[in-house]
N, C-alpha and C. Protein backbone atom coordinates (compact mmCIF):
# COMPACT_ATOMS: atom_id res chain seq x y z
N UNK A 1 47.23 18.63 114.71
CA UNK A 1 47.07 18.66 116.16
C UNK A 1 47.65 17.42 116.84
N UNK A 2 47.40 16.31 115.82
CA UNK A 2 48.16 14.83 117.26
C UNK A 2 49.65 15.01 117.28
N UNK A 3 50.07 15.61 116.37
CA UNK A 3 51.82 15.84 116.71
C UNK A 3 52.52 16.86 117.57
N UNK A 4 51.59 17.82 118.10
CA UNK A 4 51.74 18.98 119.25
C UNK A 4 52.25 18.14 120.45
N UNK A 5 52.94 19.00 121.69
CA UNK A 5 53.17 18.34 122.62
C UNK A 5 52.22 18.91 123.55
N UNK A 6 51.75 18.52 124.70
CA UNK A 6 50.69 18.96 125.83
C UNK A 6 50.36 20.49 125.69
N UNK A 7 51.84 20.88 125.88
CA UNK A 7 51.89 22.37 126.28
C UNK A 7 51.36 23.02 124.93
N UNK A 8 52.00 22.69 123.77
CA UNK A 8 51.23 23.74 122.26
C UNK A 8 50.05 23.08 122.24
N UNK A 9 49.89 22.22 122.47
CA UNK A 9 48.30 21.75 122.48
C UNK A 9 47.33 22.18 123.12
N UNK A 10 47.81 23.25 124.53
CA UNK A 10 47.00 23.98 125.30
C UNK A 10 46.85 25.17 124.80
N UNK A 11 48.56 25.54 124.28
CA UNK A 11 48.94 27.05 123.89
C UNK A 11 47.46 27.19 122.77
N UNK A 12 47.81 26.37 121.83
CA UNK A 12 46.52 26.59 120.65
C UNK A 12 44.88 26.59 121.18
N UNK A 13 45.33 26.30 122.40
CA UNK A 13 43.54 26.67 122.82
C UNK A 13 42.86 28.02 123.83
N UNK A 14 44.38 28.31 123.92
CA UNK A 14 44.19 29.96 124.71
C UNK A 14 44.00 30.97 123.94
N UNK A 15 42.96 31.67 124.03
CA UNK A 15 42.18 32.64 123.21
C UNK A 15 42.96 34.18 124.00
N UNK A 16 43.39 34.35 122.51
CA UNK A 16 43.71 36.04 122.31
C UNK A 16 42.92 36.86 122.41
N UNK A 17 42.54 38.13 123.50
CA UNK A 17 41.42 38.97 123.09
C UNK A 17 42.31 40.09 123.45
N UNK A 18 42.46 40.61 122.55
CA UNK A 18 43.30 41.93 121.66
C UNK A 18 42.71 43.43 122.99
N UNK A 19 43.32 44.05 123.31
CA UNK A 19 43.49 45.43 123.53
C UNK A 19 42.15 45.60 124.76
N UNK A 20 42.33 44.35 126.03
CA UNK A 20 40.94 43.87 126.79
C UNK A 20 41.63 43.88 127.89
N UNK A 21 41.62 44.16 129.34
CA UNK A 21 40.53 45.35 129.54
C UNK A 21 41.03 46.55 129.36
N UNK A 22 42.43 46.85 128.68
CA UNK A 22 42.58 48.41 128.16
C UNK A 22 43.42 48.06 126.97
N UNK A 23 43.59 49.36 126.50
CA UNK A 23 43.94 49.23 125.20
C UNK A 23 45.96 48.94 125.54
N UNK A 24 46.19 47.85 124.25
CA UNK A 24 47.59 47.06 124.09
C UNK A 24 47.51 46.40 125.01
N UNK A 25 46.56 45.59 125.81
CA UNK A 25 47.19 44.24 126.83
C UNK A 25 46.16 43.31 125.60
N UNK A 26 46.79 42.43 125.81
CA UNK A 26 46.83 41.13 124.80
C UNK A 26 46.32 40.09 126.00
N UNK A 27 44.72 40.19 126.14
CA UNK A 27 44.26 39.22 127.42
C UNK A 27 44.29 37.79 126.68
N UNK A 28 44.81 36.78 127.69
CA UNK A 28 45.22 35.17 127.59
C UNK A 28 43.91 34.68 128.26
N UNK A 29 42.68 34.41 127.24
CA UNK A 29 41.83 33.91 128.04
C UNK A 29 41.29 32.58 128.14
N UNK A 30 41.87 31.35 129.32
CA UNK A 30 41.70 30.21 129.00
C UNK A 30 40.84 29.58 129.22
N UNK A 31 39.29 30.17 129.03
CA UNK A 31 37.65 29.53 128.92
C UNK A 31 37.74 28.33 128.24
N UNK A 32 38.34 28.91 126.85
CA UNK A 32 38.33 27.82 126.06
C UNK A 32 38.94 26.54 125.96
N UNK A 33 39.83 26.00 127.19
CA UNK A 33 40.54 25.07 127.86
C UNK A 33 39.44 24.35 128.29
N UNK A 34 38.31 25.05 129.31
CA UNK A 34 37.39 24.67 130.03
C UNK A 34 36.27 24.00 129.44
N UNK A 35 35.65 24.41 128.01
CA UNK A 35 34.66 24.60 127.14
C UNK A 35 34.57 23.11 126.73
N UNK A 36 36.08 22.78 126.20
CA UNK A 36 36.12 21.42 125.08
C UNK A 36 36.32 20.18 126.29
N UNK A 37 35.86 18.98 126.36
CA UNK A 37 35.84 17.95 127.57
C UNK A 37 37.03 17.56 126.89
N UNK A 38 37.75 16.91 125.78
CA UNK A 38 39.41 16.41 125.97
C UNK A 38 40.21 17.35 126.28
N UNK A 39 39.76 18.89 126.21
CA UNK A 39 41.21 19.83 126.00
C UNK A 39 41.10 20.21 127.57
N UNK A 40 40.29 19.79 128.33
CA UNK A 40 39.99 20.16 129.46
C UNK A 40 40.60 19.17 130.23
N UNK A 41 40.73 18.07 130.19
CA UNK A 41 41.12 16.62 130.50
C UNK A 41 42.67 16.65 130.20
N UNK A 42 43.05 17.01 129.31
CA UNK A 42 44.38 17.03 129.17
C UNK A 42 45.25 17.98 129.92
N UNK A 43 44.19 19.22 129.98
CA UNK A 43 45.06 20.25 130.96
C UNK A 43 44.98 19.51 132.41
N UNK A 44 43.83 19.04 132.90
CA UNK A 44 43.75 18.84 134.15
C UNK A 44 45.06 17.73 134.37
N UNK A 45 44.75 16.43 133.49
CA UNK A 45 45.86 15.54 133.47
C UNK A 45 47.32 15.75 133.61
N UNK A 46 48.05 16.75 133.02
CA UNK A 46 49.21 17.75 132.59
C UNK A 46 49.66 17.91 134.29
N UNK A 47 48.34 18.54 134.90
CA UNK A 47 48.51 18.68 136.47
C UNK A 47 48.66 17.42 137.44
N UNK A 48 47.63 16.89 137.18
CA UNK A 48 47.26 15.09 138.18
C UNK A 48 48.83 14.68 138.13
N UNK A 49 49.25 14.20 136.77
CA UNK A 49 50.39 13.65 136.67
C UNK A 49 51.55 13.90 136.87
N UNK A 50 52.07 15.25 137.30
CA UNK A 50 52.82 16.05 137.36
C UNK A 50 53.18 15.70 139.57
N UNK A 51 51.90 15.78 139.68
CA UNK A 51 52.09 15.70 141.46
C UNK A 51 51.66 14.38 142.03
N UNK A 52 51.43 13.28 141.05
CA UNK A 52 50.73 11.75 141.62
C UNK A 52 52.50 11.61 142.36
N UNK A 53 53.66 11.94 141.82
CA UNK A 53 54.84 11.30 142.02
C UNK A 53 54.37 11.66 143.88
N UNK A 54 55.03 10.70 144.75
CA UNK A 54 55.35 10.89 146.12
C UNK A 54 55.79 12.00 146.48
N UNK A 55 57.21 12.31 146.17
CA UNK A 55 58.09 13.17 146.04
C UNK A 55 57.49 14.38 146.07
N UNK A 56 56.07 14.98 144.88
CA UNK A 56 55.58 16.11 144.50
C UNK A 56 54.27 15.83 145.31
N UNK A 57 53.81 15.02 145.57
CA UNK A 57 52.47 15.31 146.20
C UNK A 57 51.84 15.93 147.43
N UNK A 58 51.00 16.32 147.20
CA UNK A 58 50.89 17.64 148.43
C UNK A 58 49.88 17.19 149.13
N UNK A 59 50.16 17.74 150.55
CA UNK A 59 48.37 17.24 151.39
C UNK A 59 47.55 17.78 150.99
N UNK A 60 47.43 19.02 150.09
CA UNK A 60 46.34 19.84 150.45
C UNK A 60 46.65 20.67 149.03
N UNK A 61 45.49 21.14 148.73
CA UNK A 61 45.86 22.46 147.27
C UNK A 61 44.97 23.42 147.40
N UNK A 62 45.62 24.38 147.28
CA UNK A 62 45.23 25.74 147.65
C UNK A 62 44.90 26.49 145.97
N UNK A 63 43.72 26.84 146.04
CA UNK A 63 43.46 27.60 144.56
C UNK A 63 43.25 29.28 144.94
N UNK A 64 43.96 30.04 144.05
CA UNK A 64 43.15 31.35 144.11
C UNK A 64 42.30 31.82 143.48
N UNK A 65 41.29 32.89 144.36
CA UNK A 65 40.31 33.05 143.46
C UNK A 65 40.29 33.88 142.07
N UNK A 66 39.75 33.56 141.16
CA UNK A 66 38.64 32.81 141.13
C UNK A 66 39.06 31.34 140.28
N UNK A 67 39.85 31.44 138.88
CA UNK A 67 40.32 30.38 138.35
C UNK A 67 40.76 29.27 138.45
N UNK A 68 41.92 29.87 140.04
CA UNK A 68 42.17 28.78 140.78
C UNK A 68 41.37 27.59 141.37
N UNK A 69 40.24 28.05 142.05
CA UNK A 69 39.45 27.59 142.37
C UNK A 69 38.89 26.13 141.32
N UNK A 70 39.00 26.53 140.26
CA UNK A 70 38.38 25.93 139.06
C UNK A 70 39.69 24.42 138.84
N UNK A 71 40.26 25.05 138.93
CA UNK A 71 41.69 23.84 137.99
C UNK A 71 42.15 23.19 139.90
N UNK A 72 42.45 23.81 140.92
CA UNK A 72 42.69 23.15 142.47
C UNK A 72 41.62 22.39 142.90
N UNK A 73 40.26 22.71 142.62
CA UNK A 73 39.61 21.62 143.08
C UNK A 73 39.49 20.64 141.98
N UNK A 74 39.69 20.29 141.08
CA UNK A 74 39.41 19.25 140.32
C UNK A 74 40.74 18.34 140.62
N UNK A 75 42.45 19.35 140.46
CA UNK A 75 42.99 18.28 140.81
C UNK A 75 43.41 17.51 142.36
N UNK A 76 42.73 18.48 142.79
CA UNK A 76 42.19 17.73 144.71
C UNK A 76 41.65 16.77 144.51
N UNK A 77 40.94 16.60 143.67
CA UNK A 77 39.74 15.28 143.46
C UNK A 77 40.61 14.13 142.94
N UNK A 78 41.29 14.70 141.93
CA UNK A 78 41.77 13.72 141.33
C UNK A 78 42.97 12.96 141.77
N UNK A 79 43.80 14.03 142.83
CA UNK A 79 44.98 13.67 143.82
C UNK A 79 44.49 12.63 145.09
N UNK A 80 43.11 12.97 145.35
CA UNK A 80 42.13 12.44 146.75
C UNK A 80 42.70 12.99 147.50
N UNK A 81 42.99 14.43 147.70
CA UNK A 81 43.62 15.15 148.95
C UNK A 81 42.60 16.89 148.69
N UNK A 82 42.62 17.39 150.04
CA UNK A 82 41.80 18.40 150.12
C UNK A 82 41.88 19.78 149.35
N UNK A 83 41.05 20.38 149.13
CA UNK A 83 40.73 21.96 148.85
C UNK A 83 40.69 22.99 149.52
N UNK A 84 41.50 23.95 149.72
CA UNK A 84 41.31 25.06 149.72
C UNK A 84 41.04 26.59 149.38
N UNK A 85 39.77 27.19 149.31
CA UNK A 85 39.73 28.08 148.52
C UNK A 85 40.76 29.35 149.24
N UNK A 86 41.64 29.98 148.23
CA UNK A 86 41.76 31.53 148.95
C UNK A 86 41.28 32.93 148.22
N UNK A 87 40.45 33.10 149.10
CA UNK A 87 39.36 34.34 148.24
C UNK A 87 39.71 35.54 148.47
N UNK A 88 38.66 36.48 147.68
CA UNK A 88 39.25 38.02 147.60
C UNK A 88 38.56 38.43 149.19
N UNK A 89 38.85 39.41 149.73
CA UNK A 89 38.93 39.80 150.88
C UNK A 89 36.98 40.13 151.39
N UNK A 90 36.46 39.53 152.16
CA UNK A 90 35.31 39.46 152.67
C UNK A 90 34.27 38.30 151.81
N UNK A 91 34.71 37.49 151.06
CA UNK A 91 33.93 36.46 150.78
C UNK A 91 33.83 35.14 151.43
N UNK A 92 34.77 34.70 152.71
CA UNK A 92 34.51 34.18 153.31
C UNK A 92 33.87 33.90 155.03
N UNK A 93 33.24 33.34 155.05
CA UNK A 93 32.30 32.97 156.58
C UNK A 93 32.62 33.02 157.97
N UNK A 94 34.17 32.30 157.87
CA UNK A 94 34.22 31.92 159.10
C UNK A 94 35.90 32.95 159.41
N UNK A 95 36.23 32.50 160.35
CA UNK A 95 37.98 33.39 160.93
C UNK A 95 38.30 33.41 160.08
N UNK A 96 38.91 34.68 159.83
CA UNK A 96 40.32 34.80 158.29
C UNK A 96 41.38 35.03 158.69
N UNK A 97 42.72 34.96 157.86
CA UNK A 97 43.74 35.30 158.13
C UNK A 97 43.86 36.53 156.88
N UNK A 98 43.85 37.52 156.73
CA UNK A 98 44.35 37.93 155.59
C UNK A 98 46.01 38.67 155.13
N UNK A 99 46.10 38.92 153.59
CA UNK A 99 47.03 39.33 153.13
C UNK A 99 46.76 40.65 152.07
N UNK A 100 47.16 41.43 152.36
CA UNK A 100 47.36 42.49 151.32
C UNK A 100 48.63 42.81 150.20
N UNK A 101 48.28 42.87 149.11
CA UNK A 101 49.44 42.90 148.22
C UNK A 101 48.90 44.21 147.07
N UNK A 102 50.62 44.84 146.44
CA UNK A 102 50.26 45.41 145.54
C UNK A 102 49.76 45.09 143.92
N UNK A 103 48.93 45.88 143.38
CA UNK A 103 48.61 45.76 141.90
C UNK A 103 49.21 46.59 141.28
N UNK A 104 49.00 46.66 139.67
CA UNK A 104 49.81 48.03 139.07
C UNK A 104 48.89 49.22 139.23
N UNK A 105 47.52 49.15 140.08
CA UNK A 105 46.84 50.24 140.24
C UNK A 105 46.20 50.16 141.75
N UNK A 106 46.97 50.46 142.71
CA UNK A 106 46.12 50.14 143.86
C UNK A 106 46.51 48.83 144.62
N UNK A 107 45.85 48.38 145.51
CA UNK A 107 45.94 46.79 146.21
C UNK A 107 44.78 46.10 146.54
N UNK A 108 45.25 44.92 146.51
CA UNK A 108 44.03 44.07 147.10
C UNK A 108 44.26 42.89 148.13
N UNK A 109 43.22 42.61 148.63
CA UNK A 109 43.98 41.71 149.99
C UNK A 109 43.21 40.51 149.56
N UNK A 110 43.50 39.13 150.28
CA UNK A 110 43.16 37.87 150.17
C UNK A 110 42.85 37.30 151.25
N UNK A 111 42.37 36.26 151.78
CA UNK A 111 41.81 35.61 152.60
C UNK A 111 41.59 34.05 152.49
N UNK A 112 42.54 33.76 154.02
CA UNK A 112 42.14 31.65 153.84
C UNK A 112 41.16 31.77 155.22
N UNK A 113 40.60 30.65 155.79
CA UNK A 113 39.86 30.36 157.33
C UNK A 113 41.40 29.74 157.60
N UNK A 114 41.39 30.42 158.77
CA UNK A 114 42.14 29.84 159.85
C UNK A 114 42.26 28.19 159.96
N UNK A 115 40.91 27.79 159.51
CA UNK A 115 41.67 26.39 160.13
C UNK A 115 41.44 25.68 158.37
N UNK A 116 41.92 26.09 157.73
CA UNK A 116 41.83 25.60 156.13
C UNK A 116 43.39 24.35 155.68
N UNK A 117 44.57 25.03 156.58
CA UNK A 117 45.61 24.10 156.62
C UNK A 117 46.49 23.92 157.95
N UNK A 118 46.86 23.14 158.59
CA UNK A 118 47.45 22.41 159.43
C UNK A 118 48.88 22.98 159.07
N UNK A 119 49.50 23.42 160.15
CA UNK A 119 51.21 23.55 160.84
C UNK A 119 51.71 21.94 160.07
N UNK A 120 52.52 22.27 158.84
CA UNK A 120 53.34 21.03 158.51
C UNK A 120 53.11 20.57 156.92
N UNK A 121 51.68 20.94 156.53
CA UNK A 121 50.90 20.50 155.31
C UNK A 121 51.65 21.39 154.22
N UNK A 122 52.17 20.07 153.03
CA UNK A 122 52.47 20.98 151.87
C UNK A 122 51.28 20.61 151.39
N UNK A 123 51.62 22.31 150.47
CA UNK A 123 50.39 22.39 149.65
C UNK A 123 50.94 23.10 148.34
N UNK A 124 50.54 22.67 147.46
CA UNK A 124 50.39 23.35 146.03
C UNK A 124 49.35 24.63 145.97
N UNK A 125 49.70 25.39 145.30
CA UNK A 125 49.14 26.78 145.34
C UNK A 125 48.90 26.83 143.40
N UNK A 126 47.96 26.93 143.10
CA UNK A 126 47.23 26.86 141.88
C UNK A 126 46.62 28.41 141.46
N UNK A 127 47.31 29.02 140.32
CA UNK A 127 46.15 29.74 139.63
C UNK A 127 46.23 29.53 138.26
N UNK A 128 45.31 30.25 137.30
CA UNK A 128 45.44 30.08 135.94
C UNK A 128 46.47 30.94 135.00
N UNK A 129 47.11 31.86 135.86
CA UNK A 129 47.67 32.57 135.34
C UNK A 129 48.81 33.61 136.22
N UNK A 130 50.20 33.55 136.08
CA UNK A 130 51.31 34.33 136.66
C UNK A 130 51.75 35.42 135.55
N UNK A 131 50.99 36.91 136.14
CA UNK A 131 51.11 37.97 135.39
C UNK A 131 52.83 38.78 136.28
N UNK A 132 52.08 39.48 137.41
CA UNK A 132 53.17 40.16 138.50
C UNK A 132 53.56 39.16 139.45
N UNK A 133 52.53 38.47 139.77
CA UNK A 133 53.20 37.57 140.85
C UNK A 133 52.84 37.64 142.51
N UNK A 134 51.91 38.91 142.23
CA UNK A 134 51.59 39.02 143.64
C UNK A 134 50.39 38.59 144.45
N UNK A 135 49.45 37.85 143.46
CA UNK A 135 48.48 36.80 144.05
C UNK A 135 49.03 35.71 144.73
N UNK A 136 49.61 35.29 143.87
CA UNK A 136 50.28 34.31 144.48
C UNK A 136 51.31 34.41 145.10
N UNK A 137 51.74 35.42 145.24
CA UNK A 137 53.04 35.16 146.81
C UNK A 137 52.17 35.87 147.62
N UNK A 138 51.12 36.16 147.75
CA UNK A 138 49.83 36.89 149.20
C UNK A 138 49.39 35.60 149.34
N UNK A 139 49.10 34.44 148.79
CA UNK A 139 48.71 32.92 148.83
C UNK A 139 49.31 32.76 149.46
N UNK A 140 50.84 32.64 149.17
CA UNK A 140 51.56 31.70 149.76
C UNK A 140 51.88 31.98 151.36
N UNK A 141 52.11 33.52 151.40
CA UNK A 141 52.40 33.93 152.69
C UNK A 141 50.72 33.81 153.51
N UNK A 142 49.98 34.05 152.88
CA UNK A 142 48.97 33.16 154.14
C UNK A 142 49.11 31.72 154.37
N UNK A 143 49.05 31.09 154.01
CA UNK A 143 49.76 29.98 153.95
C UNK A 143 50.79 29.63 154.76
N UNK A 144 51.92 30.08 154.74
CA UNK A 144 52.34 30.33 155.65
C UNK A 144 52.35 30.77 156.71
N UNK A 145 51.89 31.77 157.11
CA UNK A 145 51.15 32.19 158.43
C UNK A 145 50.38 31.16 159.34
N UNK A 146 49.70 30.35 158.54
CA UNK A 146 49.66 29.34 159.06
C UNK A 146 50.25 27.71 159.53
N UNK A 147 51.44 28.01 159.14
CA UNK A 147 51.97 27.23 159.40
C UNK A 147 52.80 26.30 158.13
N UNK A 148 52.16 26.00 157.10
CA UNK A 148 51.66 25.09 155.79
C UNK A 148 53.32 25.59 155.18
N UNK A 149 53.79 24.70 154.18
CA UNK A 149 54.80 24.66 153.57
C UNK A 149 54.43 25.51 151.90
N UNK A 150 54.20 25.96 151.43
CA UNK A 150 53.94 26.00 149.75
C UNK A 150 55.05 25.33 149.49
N UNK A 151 55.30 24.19 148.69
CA UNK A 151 55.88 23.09 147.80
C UNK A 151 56.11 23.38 146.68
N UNK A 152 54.86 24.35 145.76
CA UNK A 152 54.83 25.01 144.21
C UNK A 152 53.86 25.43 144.32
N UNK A 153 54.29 26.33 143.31
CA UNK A 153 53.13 27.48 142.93
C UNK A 153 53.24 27.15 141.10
N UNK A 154 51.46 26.73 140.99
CA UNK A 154 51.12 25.99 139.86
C UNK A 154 50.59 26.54 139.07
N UNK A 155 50.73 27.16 137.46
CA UNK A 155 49.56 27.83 136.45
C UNK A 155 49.50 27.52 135.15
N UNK A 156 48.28 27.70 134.73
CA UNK A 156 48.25 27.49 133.13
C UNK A 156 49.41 28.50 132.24
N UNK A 157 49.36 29.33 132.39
CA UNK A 157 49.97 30.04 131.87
C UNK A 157 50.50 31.42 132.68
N UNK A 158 52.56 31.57 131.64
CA UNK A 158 53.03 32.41 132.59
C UNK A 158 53.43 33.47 131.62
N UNK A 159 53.25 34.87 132.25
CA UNK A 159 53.61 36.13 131.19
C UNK A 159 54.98 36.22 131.18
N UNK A 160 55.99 36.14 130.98
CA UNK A 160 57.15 36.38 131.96
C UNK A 160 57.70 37.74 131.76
N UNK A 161 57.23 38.36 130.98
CA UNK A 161 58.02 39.80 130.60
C UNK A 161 57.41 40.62 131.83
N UNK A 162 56.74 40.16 132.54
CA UNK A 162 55.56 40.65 134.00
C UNK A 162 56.72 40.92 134.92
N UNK A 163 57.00 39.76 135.01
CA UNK A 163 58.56 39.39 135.52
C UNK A 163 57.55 38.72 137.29
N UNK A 164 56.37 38.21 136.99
CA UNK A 164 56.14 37.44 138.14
C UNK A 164 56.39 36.15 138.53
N UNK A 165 56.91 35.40 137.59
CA UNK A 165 57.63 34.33 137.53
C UNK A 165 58.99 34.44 138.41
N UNK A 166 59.90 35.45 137.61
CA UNK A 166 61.25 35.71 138.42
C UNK A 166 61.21 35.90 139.40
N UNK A 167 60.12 36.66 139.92
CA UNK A 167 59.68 37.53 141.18
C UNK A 167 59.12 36.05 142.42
N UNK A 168 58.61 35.36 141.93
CA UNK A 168 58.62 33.87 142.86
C UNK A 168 59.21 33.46 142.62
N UNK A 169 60.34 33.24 142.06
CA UNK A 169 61.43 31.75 141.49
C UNK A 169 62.52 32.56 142.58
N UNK A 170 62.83 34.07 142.82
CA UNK A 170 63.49 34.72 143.60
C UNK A 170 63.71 34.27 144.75
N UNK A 171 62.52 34.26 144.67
CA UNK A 171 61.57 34.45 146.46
C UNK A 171 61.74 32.86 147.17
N UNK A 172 61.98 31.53 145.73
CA UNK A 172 62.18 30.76 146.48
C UNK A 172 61.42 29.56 146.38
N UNK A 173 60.57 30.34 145.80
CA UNK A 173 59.09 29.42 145.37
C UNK A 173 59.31 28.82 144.25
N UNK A 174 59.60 27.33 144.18
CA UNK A 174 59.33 26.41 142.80
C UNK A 174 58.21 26.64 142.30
N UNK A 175 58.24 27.26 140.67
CA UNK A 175 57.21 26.50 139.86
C UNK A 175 56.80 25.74 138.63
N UNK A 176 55.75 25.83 138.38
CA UNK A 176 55.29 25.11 137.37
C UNK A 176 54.52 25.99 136.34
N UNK A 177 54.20 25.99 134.83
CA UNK A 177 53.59 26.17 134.21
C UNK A 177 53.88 25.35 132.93
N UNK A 178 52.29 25.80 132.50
CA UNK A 178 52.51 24.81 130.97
C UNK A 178 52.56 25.39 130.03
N UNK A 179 52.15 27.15 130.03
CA UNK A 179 52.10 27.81 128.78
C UNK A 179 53.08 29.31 128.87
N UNK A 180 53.70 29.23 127.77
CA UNK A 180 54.25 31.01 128.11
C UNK A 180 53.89 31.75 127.11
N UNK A 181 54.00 33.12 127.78
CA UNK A 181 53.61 33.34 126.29
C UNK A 181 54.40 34.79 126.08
N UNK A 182 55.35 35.20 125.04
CA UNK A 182 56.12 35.85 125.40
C UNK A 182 55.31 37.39 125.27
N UNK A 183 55.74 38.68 125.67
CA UNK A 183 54.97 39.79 125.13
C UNK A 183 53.51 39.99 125.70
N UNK A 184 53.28 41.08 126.18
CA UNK A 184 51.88 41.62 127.22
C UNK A 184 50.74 41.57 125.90
């Protein structure tokens, strides 16, 4: 293990669960990132360090729900710049803006508060995982709607045979990931 680089060092901690939630998808489930306090520290770090540069640092980070939430607010904390949650459609309180996007079965819509980012604010857009791609470009375009720049769109891990990677890199959107993994 000390001779791995960041990324196989994460790869080896993402748990395979075979033929979940239907049969032949090969679910990437990264609890076990969360579970261990160094392997958790290193992923978070992987992130911190990646956006401390000037250049990459964002006012603001936007997580989706729910994972996002998990890995954007920690490295908000650790950046000292704000959080934003963007949730599934009616879990938040106050004004929404929402977005609807397709799934491979149906759609679902998303939701920021209106006053969550400022006309001008880049922000990093965080989830744990880029399958299709369409969480996160419904992120980003709320986000936009409000005004806000998306800068990158950030994840633990990317499917790419999904082709949601291509499908934002298209679109325009820089990103980031630390794990791929080839094959559904």
């Amino acid at each position: 293990m000390q001779d791995l680089s960041v990324n196989d060092y994460l790869k080896h901690h993402i748990r395979t669960v075979p033929d979940w939630p239907a049969p032949g998808v090969q679910f990437r489930d990264i609890t076990p990132l969360l579970q261990d306090p160094k392997v958790f520290r290193v992923l978070i770090d992987a992130f911190v360090h990646r956006y401390m540069d000037r250049q990459r640092r964002p006012d603001v980070v936007a997580g989706l729900d729910a994972r996002g939430f998990i890995l954007g607010a920690v490295v908000a904390y650790e950046l000292n710049v704000g959080f934003v949650p963007i949730r599934k459609k009616g879990k938040l309180p106050f004004t929404t803006v929402e977005e609807t996007y397709e799934l491979e079965y149906g759609s679902a819509t998303v939701e920021l508060h209106t006053d969550a980012v400022k006309a001008g604010d880049r922000v990093l857009l965080i989830d744990d995982l880029i399958a299709t791609g369409g969480t996160m470009m419904a992120g980003r375009r709320l986000l936009e709607k409000l005004g806000a720049t998306v800068m990158e769109g950030a994840a633990i891990v990317d499917l790419p045979e999904l082709g949601g990677s291509r499908r934002l890199r298209d679109s325009g959107l820089p990103l980031f990931t630390l794990v791929d993994f080839e094959g559904t």
